[in-house]
PDB file of N, CA and C in Angstrom:
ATOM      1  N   UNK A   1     -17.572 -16.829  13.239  1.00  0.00           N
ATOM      2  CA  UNK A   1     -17.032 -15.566  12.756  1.00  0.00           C
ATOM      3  C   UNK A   1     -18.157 -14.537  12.770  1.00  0.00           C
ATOM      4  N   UNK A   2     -17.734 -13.633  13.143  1.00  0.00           N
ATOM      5  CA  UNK A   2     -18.909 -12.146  13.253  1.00  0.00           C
ATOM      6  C   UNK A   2     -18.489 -11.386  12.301  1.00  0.00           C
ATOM      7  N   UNK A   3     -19.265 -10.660  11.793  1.00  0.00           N
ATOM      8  CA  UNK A   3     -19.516  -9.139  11.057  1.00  0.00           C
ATOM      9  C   UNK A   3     -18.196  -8.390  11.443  1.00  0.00           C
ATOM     10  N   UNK A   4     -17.857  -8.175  12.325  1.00  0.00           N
ATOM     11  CA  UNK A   4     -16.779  -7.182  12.905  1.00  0.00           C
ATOM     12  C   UNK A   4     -15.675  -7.909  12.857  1.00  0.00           C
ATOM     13  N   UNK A   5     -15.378  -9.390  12.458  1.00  0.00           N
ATOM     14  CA  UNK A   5     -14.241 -10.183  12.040  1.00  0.00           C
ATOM     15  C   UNK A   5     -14.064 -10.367  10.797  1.00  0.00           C
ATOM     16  N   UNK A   6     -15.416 -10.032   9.696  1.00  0.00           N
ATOM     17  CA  UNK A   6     -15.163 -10.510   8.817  1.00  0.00           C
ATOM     18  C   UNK A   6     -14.566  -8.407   8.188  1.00  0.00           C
ATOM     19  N   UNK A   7     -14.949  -7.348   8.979  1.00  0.00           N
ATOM     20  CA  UNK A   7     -14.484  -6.407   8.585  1.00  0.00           C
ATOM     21  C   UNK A   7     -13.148  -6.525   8.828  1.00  0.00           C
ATOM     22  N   UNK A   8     -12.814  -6.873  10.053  1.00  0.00           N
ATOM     23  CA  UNK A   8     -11.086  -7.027  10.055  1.00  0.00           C
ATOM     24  C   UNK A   8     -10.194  -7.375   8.941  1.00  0.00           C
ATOM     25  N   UNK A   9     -10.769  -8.362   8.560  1.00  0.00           N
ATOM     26  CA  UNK A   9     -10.311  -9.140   7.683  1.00  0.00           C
ATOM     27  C   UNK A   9     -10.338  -8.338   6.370  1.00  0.00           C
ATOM     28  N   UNK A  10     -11.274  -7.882   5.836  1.00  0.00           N
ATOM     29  CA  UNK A  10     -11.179  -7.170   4.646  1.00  0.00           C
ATOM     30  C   UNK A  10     -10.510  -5.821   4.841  1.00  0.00           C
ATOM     31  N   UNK A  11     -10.155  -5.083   6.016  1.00  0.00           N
ATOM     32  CA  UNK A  11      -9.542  -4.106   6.541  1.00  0.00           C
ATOM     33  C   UNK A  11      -8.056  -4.413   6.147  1.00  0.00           C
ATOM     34  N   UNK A  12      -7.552  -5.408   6.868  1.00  0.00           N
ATOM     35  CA  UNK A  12      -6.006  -6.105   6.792  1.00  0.00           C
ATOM     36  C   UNK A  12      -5.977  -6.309   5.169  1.00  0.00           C
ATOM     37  N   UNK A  13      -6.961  -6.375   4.077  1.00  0.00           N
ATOM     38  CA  UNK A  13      -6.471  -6.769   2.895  1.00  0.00           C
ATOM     39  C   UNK A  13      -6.503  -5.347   2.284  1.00  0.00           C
ATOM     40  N   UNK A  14      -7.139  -4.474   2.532  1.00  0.00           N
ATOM     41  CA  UNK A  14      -6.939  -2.820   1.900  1.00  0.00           C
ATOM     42  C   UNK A  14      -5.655  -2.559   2.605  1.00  0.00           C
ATOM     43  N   UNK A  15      -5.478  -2.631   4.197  1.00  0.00           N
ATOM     44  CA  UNK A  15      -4.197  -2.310   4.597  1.00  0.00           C
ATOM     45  C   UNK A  15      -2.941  -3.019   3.948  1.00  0.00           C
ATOM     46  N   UNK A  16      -3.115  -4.051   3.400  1.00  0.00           N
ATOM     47  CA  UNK A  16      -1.937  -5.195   2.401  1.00  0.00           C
ATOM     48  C   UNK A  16      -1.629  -4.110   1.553  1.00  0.00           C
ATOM     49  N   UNK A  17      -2.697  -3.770   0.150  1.00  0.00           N
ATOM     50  CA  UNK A  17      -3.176  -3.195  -0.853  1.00  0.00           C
ATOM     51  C   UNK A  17      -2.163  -1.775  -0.680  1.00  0.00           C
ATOM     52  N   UNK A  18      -2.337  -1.241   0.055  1.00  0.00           N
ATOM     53  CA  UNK A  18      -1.801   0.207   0.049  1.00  0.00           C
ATOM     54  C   UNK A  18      -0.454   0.493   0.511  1.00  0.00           C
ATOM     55  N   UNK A  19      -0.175  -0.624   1.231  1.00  0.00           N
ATOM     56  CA  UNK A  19       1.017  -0.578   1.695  1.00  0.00           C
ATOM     57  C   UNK A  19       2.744  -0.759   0.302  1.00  0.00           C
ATOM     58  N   UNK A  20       1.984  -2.439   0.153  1.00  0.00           N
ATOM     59  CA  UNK A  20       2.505  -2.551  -0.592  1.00  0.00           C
ATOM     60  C   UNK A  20       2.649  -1.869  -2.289  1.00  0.00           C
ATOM     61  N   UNK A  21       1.050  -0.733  -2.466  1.00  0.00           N
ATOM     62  CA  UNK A  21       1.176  -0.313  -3.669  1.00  0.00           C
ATOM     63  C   UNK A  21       2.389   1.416  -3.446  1.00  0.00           C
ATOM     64  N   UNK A  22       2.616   1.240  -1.834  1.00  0.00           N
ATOM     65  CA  UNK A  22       3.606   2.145  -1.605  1.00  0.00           C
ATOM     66  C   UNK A  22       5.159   1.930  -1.649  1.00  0.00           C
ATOM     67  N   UNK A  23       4.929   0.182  -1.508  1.00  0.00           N
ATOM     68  CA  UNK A  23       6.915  -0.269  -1.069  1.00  0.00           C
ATOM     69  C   UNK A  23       7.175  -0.398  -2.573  1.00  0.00           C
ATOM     70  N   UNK A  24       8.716   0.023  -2.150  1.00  0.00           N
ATOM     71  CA  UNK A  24       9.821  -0.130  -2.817  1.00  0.00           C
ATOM     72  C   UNK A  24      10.770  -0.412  -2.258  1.00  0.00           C
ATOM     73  N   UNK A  25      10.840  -2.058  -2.804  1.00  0.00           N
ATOM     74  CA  UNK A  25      11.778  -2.673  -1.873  1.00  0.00           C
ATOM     75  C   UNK A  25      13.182  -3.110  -2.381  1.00  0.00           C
ATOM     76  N   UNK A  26      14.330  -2.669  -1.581  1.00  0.00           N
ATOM     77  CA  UNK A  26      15.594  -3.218  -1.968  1.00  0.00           C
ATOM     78  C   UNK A  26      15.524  -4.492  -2.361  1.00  0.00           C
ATOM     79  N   UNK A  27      16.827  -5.035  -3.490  1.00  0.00           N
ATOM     80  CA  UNK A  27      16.987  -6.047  -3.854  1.00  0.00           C
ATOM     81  C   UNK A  27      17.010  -7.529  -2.538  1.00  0.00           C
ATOM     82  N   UNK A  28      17.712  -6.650  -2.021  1.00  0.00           N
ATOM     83  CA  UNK A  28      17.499  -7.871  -0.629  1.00  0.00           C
ATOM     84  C   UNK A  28      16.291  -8.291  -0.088  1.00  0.00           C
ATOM     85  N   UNK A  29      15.227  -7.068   0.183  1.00  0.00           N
ATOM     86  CA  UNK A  29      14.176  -7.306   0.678  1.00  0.00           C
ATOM     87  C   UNK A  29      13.421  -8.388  -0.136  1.00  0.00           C
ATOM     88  N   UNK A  30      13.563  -7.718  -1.521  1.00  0.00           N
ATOM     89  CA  UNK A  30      12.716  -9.221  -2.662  1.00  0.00           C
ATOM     90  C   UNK A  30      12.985 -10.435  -2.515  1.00  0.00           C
ATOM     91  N   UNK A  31      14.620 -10.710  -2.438  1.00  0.00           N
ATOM     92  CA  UNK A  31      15.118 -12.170  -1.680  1.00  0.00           C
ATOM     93  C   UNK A  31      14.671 -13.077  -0.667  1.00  0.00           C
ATOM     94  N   UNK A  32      14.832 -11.910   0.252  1.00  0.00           N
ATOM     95  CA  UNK A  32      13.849 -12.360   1.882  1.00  0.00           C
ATOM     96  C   UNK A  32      12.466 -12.277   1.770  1.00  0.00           C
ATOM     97  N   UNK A  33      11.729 -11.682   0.913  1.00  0.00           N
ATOM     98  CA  UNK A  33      10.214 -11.894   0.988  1.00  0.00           C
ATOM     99  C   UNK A  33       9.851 -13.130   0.017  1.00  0.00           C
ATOM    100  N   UNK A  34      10.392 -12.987  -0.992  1.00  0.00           N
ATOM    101  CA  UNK A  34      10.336 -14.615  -1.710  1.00  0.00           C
ATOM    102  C   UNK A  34      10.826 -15.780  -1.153  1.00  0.00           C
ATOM    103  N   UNK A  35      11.951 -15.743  -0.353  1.00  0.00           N
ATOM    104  CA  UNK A  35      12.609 -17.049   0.558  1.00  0.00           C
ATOM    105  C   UNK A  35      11.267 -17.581   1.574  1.00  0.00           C
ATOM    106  N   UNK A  36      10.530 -16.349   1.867  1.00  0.00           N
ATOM    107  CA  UNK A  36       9.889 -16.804   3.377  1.00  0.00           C
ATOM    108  C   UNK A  36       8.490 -16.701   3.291  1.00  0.00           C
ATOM    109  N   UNK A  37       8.099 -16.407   1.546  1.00  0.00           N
ATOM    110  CA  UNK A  37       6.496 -16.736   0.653  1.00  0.00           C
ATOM    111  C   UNK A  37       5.806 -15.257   1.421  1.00  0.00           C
ATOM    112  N   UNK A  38       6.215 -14.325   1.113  1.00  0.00           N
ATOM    113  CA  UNK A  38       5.767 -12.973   1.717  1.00  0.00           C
ATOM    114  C   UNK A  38       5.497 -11.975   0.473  1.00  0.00           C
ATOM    115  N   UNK A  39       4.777 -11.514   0.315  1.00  0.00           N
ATOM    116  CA  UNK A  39       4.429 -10.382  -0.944  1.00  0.00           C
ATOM    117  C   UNK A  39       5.358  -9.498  -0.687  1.00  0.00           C
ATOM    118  N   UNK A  40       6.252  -8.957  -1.628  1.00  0.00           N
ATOM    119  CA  UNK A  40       6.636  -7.265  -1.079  1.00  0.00           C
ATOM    120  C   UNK A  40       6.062  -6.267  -2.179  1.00  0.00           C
ATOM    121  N   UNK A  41       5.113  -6.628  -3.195  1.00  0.00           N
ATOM    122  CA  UNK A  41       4.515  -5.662  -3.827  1.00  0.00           C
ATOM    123  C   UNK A  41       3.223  -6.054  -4.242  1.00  0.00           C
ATOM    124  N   UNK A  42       2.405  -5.275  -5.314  1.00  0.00           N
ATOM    125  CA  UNK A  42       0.975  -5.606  -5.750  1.00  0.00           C
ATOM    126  C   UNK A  42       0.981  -6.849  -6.536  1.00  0.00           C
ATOM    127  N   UNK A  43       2.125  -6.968  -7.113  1.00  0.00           N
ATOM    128  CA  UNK A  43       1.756  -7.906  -8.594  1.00  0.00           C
ATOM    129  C   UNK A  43       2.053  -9.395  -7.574  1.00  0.00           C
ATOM    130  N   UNK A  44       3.005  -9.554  -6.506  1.00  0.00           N
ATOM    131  CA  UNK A  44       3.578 -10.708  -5.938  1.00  0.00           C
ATOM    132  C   UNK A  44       2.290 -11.047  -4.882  1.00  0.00           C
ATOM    133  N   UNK A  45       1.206 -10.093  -4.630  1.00  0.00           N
ATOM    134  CA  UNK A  45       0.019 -10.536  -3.900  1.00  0.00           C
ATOM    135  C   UNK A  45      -0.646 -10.688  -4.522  1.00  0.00           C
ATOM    136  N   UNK A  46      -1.075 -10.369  -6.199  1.00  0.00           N
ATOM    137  CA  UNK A  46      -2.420 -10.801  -6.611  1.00  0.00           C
ATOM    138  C   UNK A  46      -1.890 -11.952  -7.375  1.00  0.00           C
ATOM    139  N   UNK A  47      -0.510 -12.293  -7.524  1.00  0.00           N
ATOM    140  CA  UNK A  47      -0.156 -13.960  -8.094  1.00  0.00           C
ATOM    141  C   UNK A  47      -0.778 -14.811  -7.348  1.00  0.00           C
ATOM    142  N   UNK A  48      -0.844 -14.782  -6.078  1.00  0.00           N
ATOM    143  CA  UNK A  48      -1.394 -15.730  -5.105  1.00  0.00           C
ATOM    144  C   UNK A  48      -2.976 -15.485  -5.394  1.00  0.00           C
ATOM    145  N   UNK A  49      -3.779 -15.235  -6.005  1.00  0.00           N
ATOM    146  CA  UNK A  49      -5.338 -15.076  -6.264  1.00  0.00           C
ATOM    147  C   UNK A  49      -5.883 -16.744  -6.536  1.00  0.00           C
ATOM    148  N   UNK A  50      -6.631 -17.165  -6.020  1.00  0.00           N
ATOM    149  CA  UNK A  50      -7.573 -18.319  -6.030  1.00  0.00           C
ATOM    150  C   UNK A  50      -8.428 -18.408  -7.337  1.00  0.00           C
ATOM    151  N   UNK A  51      -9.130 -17.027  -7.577  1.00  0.00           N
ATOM    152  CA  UNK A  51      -9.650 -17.189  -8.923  1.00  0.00           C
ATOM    153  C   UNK A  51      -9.668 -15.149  -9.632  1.00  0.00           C
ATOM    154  N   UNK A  52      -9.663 -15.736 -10.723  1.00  0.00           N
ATOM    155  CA  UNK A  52      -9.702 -14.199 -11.436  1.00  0.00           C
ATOM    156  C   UNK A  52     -10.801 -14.554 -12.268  1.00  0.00           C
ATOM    157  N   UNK A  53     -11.457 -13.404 -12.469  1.00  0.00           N
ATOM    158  CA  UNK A  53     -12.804 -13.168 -13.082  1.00  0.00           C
ATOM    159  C   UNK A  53     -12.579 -11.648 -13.689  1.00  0.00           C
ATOM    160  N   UNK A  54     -12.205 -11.652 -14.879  1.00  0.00           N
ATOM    161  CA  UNK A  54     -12.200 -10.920 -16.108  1.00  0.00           C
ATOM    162  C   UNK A  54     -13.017  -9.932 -16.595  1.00  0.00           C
ATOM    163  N   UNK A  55     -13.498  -8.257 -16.710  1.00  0.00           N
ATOM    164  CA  UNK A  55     -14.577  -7.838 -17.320  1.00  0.00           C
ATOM    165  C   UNK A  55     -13.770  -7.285 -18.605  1.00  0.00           C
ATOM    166  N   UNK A  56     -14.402  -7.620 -19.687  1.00  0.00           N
ATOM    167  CA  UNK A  56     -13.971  -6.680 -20.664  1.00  0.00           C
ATOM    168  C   UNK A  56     -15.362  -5.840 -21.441  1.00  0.00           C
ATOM    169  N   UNK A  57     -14.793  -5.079 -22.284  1.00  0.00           N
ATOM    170  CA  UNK A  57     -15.747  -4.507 -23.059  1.00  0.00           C
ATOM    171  C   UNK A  57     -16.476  -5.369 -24.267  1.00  0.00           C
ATOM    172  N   UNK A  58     -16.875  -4.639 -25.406  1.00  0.00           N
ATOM    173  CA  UNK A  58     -17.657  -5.454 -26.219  1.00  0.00           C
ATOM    174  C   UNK A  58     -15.992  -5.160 -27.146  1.00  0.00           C
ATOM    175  N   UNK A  59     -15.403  -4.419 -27.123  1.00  0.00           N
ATOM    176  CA  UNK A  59     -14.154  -4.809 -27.681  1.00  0.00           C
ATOM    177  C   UNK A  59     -13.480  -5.473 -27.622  1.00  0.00           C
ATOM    178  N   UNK A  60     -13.242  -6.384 -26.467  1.00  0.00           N
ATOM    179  CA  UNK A  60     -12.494  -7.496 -25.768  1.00  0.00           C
ATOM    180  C   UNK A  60     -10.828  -6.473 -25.264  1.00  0.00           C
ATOM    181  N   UNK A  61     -11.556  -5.525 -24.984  1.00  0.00           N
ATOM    182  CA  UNK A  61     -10.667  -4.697 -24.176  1.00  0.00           C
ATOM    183  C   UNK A  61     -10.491  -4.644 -22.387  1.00  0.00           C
ATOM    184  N   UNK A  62      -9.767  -5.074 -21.640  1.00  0.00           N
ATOM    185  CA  UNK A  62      -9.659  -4.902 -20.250  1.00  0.00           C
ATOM    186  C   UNK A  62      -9.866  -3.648 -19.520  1.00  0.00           C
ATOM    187  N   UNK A  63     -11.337  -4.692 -18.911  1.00  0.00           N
ATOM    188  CA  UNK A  63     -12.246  -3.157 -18.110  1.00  0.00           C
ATOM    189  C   UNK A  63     -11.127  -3.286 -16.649  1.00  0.00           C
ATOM    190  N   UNK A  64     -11.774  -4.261 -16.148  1.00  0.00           N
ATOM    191  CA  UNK A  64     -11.001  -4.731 -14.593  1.00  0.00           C
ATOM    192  C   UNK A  64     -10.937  -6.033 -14.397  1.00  0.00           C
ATOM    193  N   UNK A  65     -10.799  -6.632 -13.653  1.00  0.00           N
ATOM    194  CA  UNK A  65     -10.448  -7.876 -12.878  1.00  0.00           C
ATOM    195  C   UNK A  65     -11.354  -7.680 -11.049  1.00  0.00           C
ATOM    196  N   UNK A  66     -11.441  -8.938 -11.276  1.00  0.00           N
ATOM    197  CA  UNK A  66     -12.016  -9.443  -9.880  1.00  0.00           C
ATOM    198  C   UNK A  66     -11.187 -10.659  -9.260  1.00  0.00           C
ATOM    199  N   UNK A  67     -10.619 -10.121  -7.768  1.00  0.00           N
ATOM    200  CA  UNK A  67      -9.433 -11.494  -7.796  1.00  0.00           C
ATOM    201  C   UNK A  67     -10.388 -12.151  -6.393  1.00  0.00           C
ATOM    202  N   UNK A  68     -10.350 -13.546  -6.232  1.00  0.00           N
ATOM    203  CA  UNK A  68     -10.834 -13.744  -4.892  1.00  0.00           C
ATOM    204  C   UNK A  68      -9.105 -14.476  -4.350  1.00  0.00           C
ATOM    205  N   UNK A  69      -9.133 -13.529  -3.186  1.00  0.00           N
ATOM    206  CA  UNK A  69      -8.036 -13.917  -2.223  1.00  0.00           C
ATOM    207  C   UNK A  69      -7.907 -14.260  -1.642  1.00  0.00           C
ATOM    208  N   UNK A  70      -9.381 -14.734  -0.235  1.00  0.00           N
ATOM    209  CA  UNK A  70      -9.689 -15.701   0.213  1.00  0.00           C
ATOM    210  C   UNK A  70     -10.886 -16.541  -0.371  1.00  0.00           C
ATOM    211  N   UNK A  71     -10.776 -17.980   0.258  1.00  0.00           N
ATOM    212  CA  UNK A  71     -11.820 -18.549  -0.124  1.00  0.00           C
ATOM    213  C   UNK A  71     -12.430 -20.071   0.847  1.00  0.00           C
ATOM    214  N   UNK A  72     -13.722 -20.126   1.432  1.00  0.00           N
ATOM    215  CA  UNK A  72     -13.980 -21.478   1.869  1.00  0.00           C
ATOM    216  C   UNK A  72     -14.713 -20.657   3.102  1.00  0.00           C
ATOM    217  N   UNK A  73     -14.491 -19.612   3.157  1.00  0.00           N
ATOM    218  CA  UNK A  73     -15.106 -18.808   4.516  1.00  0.00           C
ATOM    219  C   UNK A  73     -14.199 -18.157   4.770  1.00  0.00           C
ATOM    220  N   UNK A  74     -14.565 -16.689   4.954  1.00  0.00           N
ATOM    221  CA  UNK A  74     -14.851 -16.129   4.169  1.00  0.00           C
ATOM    222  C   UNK A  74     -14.098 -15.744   2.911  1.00  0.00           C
ATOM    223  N   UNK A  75     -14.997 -15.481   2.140  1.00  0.00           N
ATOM    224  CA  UNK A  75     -15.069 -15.607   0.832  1.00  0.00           C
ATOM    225  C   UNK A  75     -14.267 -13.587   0.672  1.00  0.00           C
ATOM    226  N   UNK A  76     -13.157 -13.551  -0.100  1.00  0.00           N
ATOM    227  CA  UNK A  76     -12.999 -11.865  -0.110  1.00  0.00           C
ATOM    228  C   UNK A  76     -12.375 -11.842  -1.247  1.00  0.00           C
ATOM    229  N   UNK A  77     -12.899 -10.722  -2.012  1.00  0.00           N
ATOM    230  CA  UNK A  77     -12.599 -10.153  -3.195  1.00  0.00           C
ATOM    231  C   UNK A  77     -11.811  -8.982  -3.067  1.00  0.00           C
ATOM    232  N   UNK A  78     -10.480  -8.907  -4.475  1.00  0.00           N
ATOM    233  CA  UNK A  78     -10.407  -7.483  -4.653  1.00  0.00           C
ATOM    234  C   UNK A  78     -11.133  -6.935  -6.235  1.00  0.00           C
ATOM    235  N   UNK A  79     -12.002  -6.151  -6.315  1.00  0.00           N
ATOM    236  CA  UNK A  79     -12.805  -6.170  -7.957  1.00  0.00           C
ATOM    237  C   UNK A  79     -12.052  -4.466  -8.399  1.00  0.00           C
ATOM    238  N   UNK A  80     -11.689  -4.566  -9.170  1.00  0.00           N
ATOM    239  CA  UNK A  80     -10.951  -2.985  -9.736  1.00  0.00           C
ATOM    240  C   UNK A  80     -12.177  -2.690 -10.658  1.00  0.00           C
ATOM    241  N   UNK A  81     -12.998  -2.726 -10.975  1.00  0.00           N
ATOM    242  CA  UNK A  81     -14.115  -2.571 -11.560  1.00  0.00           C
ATOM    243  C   UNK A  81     -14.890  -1.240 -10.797  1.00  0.00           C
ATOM    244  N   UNK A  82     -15.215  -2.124  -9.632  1.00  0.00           N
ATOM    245  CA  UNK A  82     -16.062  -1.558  -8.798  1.00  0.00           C
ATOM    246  C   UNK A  82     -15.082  -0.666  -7.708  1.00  0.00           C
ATOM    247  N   UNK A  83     -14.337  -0.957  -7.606  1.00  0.00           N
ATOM    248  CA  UNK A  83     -12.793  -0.296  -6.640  1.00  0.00           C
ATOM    249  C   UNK A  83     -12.917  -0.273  -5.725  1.00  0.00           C
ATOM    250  N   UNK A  84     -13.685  -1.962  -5.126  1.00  0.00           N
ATOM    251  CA  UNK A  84     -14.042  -1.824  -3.518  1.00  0.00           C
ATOM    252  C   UNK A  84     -13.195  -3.475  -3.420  1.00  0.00           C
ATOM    253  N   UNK A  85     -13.483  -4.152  -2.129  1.00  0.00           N
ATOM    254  CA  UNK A  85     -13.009  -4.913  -1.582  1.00  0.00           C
ATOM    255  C   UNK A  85     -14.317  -5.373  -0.565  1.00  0.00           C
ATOM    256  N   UNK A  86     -14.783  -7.357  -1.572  1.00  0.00           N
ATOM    257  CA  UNK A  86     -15.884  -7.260  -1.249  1.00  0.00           C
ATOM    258  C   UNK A  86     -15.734  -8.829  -0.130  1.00  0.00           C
ATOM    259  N   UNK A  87     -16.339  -8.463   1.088  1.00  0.00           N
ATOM    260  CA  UNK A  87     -16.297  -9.623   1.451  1.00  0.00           C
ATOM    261  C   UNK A  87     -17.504 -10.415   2.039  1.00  0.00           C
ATOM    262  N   UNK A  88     -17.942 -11.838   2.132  1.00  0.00           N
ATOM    263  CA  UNK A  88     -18.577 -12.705   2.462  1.00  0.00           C
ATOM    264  C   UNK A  88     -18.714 -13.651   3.698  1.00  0.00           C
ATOM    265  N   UNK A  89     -19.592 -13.367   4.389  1.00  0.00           N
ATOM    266  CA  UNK A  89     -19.258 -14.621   5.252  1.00  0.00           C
ATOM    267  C   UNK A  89     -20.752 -15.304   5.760  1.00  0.00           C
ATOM    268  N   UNK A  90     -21.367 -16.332   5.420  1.00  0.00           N
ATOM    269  CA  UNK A  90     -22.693 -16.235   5.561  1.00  0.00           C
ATOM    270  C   UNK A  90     -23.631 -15.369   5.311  1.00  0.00           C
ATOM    271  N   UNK A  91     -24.525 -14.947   5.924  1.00  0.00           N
ATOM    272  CA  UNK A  91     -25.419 -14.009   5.517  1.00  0.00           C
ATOM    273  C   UNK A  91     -24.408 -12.536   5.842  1.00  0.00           C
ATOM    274  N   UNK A  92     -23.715 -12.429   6.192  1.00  0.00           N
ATOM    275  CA  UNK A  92     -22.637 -11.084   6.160  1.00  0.00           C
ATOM    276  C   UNK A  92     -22.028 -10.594   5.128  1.00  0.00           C
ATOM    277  N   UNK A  93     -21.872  -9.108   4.565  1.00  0.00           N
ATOM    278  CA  UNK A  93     -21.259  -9.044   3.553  1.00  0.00           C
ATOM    279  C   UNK A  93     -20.744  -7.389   4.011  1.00  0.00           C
ATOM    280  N   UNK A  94     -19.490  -7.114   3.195  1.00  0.00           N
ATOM    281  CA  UNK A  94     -18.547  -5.818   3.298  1.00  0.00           C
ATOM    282  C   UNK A  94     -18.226  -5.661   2.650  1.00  0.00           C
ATOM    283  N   UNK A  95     -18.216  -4.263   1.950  1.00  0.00           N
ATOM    284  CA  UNK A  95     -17.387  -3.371   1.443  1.00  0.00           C
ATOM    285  C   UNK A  95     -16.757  -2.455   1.822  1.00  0.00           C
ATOM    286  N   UNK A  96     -15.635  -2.153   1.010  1.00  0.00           N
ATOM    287  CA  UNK A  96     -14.374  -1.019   1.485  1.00  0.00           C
ATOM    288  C   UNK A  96     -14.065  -0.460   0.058  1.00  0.00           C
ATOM    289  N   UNK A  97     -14.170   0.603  -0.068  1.00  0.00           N
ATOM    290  CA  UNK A  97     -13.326   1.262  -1.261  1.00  0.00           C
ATOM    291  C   UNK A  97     -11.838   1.296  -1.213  1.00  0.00           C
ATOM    292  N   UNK A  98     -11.082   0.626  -2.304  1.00  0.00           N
ATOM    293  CA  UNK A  98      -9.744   1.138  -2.731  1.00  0.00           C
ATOM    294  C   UNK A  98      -9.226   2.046  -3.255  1.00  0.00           C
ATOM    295  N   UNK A  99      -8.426   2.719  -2.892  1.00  0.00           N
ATOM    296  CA  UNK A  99      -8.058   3.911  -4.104  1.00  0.00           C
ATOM    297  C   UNK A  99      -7.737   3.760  -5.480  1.00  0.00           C
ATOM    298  N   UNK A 100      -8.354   4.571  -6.330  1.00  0.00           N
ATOM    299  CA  UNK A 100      -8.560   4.041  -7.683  1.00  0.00           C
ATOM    300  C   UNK A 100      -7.237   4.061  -8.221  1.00  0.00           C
ATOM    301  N   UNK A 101      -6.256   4.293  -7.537  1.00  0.00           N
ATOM    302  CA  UNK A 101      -4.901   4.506  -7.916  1.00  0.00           C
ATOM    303  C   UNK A 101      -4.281   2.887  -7.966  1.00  0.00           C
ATOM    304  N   UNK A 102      -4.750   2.743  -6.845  1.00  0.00           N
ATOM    305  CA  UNK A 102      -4.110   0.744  -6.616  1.00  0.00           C
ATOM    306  C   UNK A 102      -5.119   0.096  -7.323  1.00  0.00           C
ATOM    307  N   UNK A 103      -6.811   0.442  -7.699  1.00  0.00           N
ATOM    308  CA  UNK A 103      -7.330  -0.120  -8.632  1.00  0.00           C
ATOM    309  C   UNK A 103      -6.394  -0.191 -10.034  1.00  0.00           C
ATOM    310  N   UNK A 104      -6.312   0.490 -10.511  1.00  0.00           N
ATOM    311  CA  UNK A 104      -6.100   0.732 -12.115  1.00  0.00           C
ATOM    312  C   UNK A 104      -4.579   0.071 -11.526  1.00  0.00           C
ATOM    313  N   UNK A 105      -3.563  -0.070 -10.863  1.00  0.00           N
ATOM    314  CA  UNK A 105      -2.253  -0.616 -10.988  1.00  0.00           C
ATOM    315  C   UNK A 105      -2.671  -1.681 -11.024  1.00  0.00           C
ATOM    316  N   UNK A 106      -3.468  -2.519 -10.104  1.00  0.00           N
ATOM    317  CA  UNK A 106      -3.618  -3.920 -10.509  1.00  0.00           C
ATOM    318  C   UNK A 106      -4.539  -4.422 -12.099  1.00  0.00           C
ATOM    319  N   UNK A 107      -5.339  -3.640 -12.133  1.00  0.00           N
ATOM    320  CA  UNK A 107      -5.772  -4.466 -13.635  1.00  0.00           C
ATOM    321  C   UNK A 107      -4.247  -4.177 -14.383  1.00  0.00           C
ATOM    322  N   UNK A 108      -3.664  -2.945 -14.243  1.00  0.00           N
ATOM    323  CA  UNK A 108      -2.955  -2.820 -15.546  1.00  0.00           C
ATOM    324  C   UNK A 108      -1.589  -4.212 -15.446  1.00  0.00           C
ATOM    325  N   UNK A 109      -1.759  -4.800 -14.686  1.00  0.00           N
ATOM    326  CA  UNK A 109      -0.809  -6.280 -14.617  1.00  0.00           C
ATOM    327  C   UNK A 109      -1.600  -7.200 -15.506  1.00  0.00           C
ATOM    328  N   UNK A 110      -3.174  -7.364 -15.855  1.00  0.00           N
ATOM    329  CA  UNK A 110      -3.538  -8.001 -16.454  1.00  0.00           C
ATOM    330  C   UNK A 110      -3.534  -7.580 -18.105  1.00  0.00           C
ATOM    331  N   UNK A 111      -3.452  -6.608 -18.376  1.00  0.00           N
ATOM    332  CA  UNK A 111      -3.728  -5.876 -19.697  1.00  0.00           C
ATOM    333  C   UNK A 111      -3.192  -6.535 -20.799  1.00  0.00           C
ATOM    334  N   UNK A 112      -1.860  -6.991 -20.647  1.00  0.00           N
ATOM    335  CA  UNK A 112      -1.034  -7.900 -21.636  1.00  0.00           C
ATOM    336  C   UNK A 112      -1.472  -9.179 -22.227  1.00  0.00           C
ATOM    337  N   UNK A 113      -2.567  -9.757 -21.332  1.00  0.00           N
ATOM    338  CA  UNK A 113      -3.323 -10.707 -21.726  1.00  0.00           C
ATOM    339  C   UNK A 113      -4.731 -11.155 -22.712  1.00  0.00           C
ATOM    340  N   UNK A 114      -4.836  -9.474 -23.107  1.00  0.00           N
ATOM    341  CA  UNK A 114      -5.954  -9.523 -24.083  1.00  0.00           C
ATOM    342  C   UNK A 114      -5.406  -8.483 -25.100  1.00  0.00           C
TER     343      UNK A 114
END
């Protein structure tokens, strides 16, 4: 894997990110994307997260979340903290900024939990 594959790759997961923090999908569509294990929004792609890593304050208030979405090679994060999209692959590493708009929608799925 090269540098310019492992950008693809974190490219296709901001392109996921925005798309879906745009759909609004008919009742049918939710049917058919759950029948056939397909995200049709933010919260139904970061369920599938491998690991979540938590920041809070000294209040135990929810700063952001760090989700890893892939993992074993390369390694790719989405962190709402930092509001980038970080990825790994050997000595290779990438970032991409998210819009802080799809940042703050995804932590605010976690918020209920603290």
């Amino acid at each position: 894997m090269t540098n310019n594959d492992l950008l693809k790759m974190c490219e296709q997961v901001k392109n996921d990110l925005v798309n879906l923090y745009n759909n609004n999908p008919s009742d049918e569509e939710i049917v058919e994307a759950e029948e056939n294990g397909v995200a049709y929004d933010l919260y139904s792609y970061i369920s599938d997260s491998l690991n979540i890593t938590y920041t809070l304050d000294s209040e135990k208030k929810l700063i952001g979340v760090r989700l890893m979405v892939a993992g074993g090679g390369p390694n790719i994060f989405i962190n709402t903290v930092s509001g980038k999209i970080e990825g790994y692959w050997g000595g290779d590493e990438v970032t991409l900024f998210i819009p802080d708009e799809i940042a703050e929608a995804i932590t605010e799925n976690f918020e209920d939990m603290f």
